[in-house]
C-alpha atoms as a PDB file:
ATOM      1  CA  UNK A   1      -5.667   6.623  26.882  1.00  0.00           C
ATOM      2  CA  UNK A   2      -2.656   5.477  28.120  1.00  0.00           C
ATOM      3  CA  UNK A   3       1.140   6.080  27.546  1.00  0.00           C
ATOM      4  CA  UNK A   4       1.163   2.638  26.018  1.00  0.00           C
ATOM      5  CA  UNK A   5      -1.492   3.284  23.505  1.00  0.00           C
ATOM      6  CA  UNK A   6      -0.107   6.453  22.105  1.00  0.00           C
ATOM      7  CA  UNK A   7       3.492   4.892  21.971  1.00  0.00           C
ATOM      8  CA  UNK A   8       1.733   1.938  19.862  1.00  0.00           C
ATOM      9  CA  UNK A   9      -0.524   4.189  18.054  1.00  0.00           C
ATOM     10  CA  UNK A  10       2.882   6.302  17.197  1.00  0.00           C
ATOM     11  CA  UNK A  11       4.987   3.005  16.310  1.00  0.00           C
ATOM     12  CA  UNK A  12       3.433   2.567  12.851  1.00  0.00           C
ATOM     13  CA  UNK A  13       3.643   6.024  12.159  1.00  0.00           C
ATOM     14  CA  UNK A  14       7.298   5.973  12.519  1.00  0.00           C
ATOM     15  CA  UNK A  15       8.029   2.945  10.692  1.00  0.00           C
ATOM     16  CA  UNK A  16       5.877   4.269   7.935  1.00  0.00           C
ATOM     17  CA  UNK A  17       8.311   7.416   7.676  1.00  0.00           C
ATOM     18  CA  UNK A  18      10.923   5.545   7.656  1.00  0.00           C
ATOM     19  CA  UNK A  19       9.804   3.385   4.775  1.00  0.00           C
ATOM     20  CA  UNK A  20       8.731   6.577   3.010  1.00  0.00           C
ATOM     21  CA  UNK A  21      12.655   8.063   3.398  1.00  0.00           C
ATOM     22  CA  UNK A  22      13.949   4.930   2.219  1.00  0.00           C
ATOM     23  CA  UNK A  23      12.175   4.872  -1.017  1.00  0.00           C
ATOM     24  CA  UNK A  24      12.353   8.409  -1.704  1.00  0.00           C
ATOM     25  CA  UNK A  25      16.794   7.706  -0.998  1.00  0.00           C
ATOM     26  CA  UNK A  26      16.375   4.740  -3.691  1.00  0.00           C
ATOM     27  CA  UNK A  27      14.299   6.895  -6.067  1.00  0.00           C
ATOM     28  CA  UNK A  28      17.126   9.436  -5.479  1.00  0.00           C
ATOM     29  CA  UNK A  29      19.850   7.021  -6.170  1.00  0.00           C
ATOM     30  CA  UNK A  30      17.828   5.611  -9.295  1.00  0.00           C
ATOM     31  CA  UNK A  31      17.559   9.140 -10.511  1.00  0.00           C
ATOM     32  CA  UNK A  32      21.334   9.942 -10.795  1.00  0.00           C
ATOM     33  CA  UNK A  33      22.623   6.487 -11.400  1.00  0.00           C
ATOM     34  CA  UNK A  34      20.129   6.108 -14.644  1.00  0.00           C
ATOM     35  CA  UNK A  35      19.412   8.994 -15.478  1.00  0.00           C
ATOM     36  CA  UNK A  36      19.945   8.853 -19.415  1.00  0.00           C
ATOM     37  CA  UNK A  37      17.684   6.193 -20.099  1.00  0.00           C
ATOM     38  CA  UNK A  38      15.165   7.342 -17.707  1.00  0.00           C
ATOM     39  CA  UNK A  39      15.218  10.516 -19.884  1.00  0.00           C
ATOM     40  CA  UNK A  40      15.415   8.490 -23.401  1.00  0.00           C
ATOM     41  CA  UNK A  41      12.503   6.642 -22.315  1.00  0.00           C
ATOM     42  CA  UNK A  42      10.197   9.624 -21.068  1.00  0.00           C
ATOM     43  CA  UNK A  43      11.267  11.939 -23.524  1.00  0.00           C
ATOM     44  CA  UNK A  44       9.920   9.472 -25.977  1.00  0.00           C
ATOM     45  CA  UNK A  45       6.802   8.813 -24.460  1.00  0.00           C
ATOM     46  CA  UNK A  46       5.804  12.707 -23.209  1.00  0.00           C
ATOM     47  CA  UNK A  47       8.488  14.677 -25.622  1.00  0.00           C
ATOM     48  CA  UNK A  48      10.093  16.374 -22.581  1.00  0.00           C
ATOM     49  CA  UNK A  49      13.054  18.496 -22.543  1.00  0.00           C
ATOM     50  CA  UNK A  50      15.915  17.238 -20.679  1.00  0.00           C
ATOM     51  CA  UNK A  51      15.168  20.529 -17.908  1.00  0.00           C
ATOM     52  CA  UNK A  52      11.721  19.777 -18.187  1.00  0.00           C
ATOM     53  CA  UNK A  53      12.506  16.219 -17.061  1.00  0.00           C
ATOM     54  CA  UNK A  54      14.150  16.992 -13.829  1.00  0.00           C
ATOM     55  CA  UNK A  55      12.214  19.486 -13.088  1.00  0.00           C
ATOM     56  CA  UNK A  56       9.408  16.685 -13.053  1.00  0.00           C
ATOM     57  CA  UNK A  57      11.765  14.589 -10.616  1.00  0.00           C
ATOM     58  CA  UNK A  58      12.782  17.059  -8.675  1.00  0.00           C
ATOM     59  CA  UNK A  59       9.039  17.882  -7.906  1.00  0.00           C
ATOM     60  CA  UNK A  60       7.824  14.851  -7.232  1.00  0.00           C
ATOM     61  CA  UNK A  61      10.503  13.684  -5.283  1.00  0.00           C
ATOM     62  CA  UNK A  62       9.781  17.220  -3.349  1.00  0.00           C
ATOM     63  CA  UNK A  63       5.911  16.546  -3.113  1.00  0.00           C
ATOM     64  CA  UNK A  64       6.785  12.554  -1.603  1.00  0.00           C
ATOM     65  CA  UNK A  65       9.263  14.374   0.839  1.00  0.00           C
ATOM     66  CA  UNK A  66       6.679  17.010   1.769  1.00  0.00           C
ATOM     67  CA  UNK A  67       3.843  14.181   2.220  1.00  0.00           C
ATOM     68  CA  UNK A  68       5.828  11.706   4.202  1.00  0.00           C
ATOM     69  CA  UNK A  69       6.809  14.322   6.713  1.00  0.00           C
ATOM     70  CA  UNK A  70       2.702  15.625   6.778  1.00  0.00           C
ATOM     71  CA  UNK A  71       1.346  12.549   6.927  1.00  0.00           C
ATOM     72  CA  UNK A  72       3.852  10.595   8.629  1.00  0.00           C
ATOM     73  CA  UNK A  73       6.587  12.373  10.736  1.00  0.00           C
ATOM     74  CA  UNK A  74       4.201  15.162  12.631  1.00  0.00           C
ATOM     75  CA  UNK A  75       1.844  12.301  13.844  1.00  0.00           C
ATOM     76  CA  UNK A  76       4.389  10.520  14.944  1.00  0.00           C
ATOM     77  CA  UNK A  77       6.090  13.715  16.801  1.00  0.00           C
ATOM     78  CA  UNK A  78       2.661  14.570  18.363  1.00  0.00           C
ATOM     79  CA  UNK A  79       1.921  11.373  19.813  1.00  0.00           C
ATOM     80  CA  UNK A  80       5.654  10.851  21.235  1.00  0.00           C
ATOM     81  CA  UNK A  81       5.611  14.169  22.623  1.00  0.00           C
ATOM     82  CA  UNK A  82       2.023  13.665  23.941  1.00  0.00           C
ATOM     83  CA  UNK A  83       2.539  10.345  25.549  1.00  0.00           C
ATOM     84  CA  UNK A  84       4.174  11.630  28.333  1.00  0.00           C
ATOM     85  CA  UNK A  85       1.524  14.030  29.611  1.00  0.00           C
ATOM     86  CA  UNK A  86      -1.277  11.412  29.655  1.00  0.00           C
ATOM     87  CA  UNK A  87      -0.815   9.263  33.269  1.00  0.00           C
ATOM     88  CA  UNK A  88      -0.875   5.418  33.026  1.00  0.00           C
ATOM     89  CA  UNK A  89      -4.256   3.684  34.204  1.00  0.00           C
ATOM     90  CA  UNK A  90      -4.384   0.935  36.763  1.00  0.00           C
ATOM     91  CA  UNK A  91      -7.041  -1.336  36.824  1.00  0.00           C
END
């Protein structure tokens, strides 16, 4: 392996982060901007409590934060931080 393969093994990893922080900033952004008839629709449909219903958000906004820095960030940090120690091959 070379320094060049980890950095464009690494590459997707980091753009896929970043995609994952931009979402989770809209869903944050969705969440206090329409919040009301967010609630009015799932309390309807699942007869939650207004607490019950951001406690739901605030998980699962939580869990998608948790995930994208698992599945996403660490790789990402391993290979970058790996590259270095691996020599370039000539030939």
């Amino acid at each position: 392996m070379t320094r060049q393969f980890l950095s464009a093994i690494a590459n997707p990893f980091g753009v896929c982060f970043l995609v994952a922080i931009v979402i989770q900033a809209l869903g944050l952004v969705l969440y206090l901007t329409l919040h009301d008839t967010a609630y009015a629709i799932h309390a309807e449909l699942f007869r939650l409590s207004p607490e019950a219903f951001d406690e739901a958000v605030y998980e699962i906004l939580a869990m998608m934060k948790g995930l994208s820095l698992i599945l996403f960030f660490v790789p990402w940090a391993a290979l970058k931080i790996a590259a270095p120690w691996y020599p370039d091959q000539h030939g």
